[in-house]
C-alpha atoms as a PDB file:
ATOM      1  CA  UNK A   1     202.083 -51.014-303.633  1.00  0.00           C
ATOM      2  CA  UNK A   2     202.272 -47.653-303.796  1.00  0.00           C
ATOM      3  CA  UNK A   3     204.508 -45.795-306.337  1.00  0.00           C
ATOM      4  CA  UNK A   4     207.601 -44.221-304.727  1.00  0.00           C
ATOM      5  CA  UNK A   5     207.090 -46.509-301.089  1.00  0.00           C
ATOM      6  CA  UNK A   6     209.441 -49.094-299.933  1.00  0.00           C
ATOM      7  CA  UNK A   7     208.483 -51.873-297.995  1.00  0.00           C
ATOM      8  CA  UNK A   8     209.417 -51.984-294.282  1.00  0.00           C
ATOM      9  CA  UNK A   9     212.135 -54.795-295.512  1.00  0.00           C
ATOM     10  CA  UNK A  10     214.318 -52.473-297.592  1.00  0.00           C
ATOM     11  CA  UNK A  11     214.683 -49.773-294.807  1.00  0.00           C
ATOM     12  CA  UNK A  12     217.134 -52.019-293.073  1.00  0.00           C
ATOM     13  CA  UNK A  13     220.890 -51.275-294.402  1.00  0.00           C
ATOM     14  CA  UNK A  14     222.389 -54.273-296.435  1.00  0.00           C
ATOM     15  CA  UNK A  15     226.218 -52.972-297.526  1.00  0.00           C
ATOM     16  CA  UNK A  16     228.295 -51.741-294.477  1.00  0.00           C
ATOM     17  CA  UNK A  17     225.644 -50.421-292.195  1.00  0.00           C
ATOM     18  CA  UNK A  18     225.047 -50.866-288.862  1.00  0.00           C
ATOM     19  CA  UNK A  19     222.505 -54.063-287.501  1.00  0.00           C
ATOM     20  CA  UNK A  20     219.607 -53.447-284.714  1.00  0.00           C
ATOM     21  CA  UNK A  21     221.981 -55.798-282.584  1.00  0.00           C
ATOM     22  CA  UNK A  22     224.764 -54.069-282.979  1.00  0.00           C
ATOM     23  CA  UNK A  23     222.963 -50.916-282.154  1.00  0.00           C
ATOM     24  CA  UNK A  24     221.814 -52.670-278.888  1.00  0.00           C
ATOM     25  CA  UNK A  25     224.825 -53.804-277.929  1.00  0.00           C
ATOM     26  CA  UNK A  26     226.275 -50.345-278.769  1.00  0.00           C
ATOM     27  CA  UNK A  27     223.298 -48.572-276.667  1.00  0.00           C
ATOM     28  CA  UNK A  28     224.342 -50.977-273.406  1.00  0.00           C
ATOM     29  CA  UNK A  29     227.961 -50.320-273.697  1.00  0.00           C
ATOM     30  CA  UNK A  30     227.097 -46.561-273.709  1.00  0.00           C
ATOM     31  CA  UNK A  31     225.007 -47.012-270.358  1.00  0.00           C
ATOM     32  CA  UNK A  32     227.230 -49.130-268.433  1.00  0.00           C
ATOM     33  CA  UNK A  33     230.414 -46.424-269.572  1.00  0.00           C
ATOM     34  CA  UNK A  34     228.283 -43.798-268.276  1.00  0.00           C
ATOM     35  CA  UNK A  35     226.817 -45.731-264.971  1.00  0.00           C
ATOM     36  CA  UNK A  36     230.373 -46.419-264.204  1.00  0.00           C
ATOM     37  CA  UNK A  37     231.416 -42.555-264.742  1.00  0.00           C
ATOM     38  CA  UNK A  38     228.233 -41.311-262.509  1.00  0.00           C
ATOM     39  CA  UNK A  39     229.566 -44.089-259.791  1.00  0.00           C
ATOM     40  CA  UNK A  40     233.073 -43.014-259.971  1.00  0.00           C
ATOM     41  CA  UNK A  41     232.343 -39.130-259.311  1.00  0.00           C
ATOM     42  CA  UNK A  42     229.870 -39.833-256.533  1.00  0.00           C
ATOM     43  CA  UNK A  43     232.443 -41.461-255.215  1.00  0.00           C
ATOM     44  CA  UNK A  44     234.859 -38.936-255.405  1.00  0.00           C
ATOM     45  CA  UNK A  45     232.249 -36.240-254.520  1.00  0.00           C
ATOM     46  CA  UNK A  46     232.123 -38.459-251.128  1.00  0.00           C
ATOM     47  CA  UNK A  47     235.661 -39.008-250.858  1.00  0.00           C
ATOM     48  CA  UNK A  48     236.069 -34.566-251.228  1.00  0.00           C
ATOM     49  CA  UNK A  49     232.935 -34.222-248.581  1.00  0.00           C
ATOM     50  CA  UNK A  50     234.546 -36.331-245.922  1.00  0.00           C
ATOM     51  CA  UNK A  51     237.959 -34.904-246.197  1.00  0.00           C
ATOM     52  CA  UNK A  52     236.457 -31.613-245.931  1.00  0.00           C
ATOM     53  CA  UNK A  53     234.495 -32.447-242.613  1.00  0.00           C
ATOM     54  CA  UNK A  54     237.250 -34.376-241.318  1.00  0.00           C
ATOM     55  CA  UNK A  55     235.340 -37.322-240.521  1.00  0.00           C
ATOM     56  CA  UNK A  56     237.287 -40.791-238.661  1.00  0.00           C
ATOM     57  CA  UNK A  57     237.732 -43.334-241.047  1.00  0.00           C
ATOM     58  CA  UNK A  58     235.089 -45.382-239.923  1.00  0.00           C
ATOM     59  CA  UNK A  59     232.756 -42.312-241.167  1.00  0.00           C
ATOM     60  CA  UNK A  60     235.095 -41.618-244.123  1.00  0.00           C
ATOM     61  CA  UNK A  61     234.525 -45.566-244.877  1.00  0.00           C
ATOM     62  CA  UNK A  62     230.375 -45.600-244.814  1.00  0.00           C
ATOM     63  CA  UNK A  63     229.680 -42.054-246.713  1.00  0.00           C
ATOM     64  CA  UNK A  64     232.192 -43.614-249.814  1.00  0.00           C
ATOM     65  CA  UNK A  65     230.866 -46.923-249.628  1.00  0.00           C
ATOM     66  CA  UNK A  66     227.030 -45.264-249.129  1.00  0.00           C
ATOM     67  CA  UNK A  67     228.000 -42.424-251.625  1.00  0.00           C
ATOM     68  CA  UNK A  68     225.635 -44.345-255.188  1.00  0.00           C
ATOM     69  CA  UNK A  69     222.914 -44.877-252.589  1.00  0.00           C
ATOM     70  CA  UNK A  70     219.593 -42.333-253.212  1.00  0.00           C
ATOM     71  CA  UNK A  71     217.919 -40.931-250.244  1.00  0.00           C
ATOM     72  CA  UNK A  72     214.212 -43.215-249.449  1.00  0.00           C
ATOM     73  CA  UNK A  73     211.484 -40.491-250.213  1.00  0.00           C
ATOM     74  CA  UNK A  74     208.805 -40.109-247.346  1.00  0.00           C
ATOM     75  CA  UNK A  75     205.535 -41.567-248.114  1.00  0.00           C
ATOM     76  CA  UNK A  76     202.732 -39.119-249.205  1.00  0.00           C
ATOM     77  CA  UNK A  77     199.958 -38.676-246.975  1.00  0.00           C
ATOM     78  CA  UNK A  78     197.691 -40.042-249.927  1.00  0.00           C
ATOM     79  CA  UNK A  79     199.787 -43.464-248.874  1.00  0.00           C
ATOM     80  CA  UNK A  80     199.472 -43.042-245.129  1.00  0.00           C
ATOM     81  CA  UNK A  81     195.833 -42.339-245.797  1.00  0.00           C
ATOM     82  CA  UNK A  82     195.121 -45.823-247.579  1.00  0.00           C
ATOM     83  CA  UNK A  83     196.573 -48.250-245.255  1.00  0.00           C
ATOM     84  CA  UNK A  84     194.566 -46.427-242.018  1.00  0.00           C
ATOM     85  CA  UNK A  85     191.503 -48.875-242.761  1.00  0.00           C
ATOM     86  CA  UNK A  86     194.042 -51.842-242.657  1.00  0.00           C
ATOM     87  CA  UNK A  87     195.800 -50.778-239.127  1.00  0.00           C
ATOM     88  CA  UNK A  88     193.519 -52.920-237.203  1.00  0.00           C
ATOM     89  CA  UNK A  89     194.240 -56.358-239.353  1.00  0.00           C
ATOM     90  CA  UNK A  90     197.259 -57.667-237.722  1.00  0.00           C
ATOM     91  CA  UNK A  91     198.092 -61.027-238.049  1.00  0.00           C
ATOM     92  CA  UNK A  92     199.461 -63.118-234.687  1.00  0.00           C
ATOM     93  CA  UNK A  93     203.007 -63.587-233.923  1.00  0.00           C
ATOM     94  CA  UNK A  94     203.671 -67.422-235.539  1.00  0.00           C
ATOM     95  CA  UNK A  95     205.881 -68.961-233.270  1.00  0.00           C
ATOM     96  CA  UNK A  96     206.847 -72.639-234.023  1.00  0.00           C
ATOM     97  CA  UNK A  97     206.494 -74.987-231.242  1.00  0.00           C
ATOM     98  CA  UNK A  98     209.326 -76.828-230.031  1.00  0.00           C
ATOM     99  CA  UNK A  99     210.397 -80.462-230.886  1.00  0.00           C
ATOM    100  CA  UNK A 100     209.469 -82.603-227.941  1.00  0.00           C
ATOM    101  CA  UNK A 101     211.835 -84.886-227.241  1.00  0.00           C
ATOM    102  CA  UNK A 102     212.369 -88.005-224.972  1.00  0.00           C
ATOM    103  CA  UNK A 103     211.693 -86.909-221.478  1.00  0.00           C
ATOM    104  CA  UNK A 104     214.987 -87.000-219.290  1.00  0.00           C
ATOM    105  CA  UNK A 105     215.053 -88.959-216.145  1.00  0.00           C
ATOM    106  CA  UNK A 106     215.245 -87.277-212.794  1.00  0.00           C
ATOM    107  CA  UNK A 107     218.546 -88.565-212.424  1.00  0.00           C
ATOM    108  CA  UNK A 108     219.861 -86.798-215.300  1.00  0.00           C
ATOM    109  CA  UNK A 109     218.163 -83.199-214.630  1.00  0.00           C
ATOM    110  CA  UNK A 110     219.685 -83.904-210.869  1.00  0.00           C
ATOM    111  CA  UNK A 111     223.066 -81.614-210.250  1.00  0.00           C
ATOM    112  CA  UNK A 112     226.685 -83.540-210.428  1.00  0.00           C
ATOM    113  CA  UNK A 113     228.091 -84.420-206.752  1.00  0.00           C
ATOM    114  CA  UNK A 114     231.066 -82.546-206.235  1.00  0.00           C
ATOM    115  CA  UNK A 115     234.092 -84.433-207.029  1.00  0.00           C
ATOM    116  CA  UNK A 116     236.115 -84.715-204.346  1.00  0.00           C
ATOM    117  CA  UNK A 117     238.941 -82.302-204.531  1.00  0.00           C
ATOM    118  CA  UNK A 118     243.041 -82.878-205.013  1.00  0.00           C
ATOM    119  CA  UNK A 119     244.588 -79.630-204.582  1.00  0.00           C
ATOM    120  CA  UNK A 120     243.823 -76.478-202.985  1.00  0.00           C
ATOM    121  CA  UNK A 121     242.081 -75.338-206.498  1.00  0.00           C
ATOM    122  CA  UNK A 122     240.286 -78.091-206.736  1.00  0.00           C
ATOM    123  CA  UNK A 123     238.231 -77.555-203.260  1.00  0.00           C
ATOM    124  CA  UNK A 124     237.997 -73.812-203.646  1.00  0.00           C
ATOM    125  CA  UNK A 125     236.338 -74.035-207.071  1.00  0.00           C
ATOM    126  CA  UNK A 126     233.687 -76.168-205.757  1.00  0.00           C
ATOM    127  CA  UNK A 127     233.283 -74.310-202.120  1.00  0.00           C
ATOM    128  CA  UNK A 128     232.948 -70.784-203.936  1.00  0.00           C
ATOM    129  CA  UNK A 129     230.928 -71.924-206.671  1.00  0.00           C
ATOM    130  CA  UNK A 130     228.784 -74.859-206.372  1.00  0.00           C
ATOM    131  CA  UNK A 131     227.782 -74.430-202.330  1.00  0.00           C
ATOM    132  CA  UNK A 132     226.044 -72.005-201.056  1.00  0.00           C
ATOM    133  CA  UNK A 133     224.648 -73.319-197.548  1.00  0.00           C
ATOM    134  CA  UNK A 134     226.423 -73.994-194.440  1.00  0.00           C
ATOM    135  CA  UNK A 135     224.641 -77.603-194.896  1.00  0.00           C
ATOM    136  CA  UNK A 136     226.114 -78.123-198.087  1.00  0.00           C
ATOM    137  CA  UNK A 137     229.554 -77.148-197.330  1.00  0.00           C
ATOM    138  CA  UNK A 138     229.399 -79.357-194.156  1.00  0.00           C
ATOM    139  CA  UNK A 139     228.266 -81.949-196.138  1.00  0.00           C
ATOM    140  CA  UNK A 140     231.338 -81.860-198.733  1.00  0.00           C
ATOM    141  CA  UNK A 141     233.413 -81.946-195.994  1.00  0.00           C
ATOM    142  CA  UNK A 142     232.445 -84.805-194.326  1.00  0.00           C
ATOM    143  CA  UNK A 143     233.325 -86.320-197.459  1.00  0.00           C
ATOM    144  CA  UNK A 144     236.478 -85.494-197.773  1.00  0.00           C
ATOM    145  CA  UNK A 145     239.216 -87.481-194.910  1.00  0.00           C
ATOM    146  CA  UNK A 146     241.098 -85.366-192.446  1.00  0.00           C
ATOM    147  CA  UNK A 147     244.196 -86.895-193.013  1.00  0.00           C
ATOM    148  CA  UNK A 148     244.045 -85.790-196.721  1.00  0.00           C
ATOM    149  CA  UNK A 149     243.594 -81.878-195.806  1.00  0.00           C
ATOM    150  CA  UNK A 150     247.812 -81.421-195.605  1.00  0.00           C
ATOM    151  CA  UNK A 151     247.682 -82.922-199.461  1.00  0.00           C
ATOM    152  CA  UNK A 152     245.020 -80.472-200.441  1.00  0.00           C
ATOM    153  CA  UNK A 153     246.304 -77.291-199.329  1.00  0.00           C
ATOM    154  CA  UNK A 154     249.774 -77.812-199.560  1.00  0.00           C
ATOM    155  CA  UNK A 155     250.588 -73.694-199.395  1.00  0.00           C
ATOM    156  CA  UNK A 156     248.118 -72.412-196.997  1.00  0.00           C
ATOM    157  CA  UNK A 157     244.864 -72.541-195.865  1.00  0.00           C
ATOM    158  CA  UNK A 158     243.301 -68.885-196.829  1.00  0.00           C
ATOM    159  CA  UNK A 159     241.814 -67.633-193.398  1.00  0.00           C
ATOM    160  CA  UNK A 160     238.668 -66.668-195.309  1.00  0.00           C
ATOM    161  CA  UNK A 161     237.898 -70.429-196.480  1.00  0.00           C
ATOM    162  CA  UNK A 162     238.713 -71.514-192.655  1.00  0.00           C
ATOM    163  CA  UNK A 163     236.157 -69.012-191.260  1.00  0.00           C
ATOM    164  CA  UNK A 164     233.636 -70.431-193.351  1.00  0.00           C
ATOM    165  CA  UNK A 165     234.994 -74.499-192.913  1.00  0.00           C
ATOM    166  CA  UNK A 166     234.701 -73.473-188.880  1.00  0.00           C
ATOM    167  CA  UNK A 167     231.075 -71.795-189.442  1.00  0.00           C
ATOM    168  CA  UNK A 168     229.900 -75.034-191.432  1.00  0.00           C
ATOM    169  CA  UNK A 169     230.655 -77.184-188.331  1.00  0.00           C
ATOM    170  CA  UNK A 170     229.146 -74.586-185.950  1.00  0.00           C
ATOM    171  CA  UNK A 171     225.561 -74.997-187.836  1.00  0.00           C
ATOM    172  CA  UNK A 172     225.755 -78.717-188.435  1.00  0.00           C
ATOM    173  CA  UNK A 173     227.435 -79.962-185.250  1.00  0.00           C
ATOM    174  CA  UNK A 174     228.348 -77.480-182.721  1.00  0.00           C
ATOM    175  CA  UNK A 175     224.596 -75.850-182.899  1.00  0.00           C
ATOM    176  CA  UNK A 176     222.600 -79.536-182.815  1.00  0.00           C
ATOM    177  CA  UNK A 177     224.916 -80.576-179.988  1.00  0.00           C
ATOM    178  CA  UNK A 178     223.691 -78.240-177.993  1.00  0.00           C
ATOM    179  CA  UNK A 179     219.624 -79.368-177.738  1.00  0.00           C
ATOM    180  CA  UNK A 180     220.910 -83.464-178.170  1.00  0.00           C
ATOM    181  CA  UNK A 181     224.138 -83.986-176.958  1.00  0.00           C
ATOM    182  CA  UNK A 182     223.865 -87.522-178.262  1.00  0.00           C
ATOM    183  CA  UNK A 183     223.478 -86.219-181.906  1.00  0.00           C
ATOM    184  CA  UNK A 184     227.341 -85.049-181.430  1.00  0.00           C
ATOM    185  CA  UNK A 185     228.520 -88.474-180.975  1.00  0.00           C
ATOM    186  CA  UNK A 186     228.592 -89.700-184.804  1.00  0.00           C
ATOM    187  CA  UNK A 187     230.316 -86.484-185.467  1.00  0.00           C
ATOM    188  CA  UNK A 188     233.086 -86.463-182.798  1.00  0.00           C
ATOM    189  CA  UNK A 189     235.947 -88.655-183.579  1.00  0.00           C
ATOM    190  CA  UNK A 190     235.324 -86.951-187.588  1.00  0.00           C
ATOM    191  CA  UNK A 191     235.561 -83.390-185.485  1.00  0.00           C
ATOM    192  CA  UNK A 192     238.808 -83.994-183.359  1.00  0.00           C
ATOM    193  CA  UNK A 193     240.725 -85.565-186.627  1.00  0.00           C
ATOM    194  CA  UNK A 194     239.367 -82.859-188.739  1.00  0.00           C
ATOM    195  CA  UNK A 195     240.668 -79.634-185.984  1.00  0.00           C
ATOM    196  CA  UNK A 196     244.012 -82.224-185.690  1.00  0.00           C
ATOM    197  CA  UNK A 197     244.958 -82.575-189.027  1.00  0.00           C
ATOM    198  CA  UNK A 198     243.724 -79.045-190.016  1.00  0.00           C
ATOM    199  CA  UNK A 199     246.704 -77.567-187.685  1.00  0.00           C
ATOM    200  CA  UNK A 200     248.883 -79.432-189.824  1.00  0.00           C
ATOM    201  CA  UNK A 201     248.821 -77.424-192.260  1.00  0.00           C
ATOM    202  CA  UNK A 202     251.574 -74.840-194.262  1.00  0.00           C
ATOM    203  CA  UNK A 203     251.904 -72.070-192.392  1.00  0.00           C
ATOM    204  CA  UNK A 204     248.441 -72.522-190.384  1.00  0.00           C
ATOM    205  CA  UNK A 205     249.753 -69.582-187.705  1.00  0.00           C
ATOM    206  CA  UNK A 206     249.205 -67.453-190.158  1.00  0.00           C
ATOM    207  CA  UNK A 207     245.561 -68.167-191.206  1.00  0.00           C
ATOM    208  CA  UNK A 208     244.892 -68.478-187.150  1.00  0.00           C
ATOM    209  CA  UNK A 209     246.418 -65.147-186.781  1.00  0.00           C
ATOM    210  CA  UNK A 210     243.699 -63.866-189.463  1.00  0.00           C
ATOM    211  CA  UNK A 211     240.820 -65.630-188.927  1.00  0.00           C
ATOM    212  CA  UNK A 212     237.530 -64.222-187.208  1.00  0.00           C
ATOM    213  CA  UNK A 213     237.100 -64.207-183.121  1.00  0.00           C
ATOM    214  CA  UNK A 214     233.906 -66.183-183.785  1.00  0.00           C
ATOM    215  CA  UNK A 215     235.960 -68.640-185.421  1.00  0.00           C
ATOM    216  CA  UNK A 216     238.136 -69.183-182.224  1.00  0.00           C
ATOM    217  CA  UNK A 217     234.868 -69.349-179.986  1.00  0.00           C
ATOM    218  CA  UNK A 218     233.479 -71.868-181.621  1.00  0.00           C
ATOM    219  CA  UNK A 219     236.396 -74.035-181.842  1.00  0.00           C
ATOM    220  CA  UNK A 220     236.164 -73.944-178.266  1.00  0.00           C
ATOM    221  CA  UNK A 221     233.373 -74.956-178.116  1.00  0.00           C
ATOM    222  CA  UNK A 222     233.790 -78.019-180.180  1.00  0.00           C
ATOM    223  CA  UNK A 223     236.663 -78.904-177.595  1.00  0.00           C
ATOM    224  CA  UNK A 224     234.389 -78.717-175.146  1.00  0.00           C
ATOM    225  CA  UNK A 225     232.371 -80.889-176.451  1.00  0.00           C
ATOM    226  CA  UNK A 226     235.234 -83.500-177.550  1.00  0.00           C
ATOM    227  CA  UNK A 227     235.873 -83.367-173.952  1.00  0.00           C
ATOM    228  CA  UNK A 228     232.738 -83.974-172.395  1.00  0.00           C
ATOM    229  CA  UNK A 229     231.875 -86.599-175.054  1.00  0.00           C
ATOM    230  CA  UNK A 230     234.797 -88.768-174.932  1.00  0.00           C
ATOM    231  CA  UNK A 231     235.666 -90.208-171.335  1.00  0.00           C
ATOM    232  CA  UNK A 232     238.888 -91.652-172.339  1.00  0.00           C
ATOM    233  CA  UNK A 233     242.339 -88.963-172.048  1.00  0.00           C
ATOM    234  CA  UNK A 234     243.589 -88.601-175.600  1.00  0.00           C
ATOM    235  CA  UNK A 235     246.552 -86.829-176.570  1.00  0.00           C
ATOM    236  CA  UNK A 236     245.569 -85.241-179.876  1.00  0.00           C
ATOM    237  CA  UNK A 237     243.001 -84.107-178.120  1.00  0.00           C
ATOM    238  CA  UNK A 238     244.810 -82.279-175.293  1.00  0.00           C
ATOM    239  CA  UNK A 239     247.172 -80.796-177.599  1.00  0.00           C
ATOM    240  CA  UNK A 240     244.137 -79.320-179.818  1.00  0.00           C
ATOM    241  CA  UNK A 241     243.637 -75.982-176.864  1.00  0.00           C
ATOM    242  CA  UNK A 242     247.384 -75.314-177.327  1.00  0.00           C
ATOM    243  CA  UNK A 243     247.244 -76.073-181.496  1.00  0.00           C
ATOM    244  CA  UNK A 244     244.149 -73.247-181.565  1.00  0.00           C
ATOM    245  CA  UNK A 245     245.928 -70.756-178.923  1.00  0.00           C
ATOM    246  CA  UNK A 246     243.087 -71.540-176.307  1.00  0.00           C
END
């Protein structure tokens, strides 16, 4: 070797100097102390900015917590320029088909029966919701006994709900009656318990007093028919024209 050169090997201190580790480790600390001092000020240079425009907190909230965060530069036109050629290679939309499963029976994809109601909110949950034509609301009614209408609406009968119970019996009795008289006799003695039992009801002047003029007409009408139908005098039945104001 050389006179007057040291190898590489003796360059490194060997009595009380400083290590290459120790220099690293000294280097990060120095970063991180001054990362955390950049942080800090931008976040008080944030915290100054929004106090000075008098921002809501919700604003005052997003610039501090936004306030490290670098702007995204806007891509050169040299960049816009290279992926032209590529504009027209556009993969499809992958959309993963759906797990088949057993196919339900038509019972099950069928709609519920209505229950048959036991109070007032019972029957008016189902009448507003779950029919919507005069032949359906007939129908629930036909399920439901006359002499259980006094249990169901033990406050009143809304006139409203009446109008339409009366207009669900004009389409599906009163209105066939009239071409086939016949067709009214499986419906009658249903029909004079039904208008009987109805009148029983809390405070039923009232919802007479508010119900439609059509509603009265047709109620007539069924009496008419009641009358015509059934030979034999019945009581009930008389009393129905003076129940209904007729």
């Amino acid at each position: 070797m050389p006179g007057g050169v040291q190898p590489l090997g003796s360059l490194a201190p060997t009595h009380g100097g400083v290590g290459v580790s120790s220099m690293d480790s000294m280097q990060r600390d120095m970063l991180s102390a001054l990362d955390f001092d950049q942080k800090k000020q931008q976040v008080n240079d944030a915290k100054l900015r929004a106090v000075a425009q008098r921002v809501e907190y919700d604003e005052f909230e997003k610039l501090v917590l936004g306030a490290h965060l670098k702007p995204v530069k806007p891509r050169s036109q040299h960049a816009a320029d290279t992926s032209k050629p590529f504009d027209c290679f556009v993969l499809p939309k992958y959309e993963p088909k759906p797990a088949l499963g057993p196919a339900m029976p038509a019972a099950a994809l069928a709609p519920a029966a209505p229950m048959l109601p036991k109070t007032s909110n019972d029957f008016l949950r189902v009448w507003r919701r779950q029919l919507k034509t005069p032949e359906e609301k007939f129908a629930f009614l036909r399920k439901i006994e006359p002499e259980c209408l006094t249990s169901i609406f033990r406050t009143e009968l809304e006139p409203a709900t009446f109008d339409g119970m009366i207009d669900a019996i004009r389409v599906c009795v009163l209105e066939p009656a009239k071409d086939s008289p016949e067709a009214f006799a499986r419906d009658a003695d249903w029909t004079e318990k039904w208008l009987l039992h109805t009148s029983k009801i809390s405070r039923f002047e009232l919802t007479l007093d508010f119900a439609e003029k059509r509603t009265s007409a047709t109620i007539a009408g069924l009496i008419d028919l009641l009358e015509q139908a059934c030979a034999e005098p019945s009581s009930g039945r008389a009393s129905l024209r003076t129940l209904y104001r007729l």
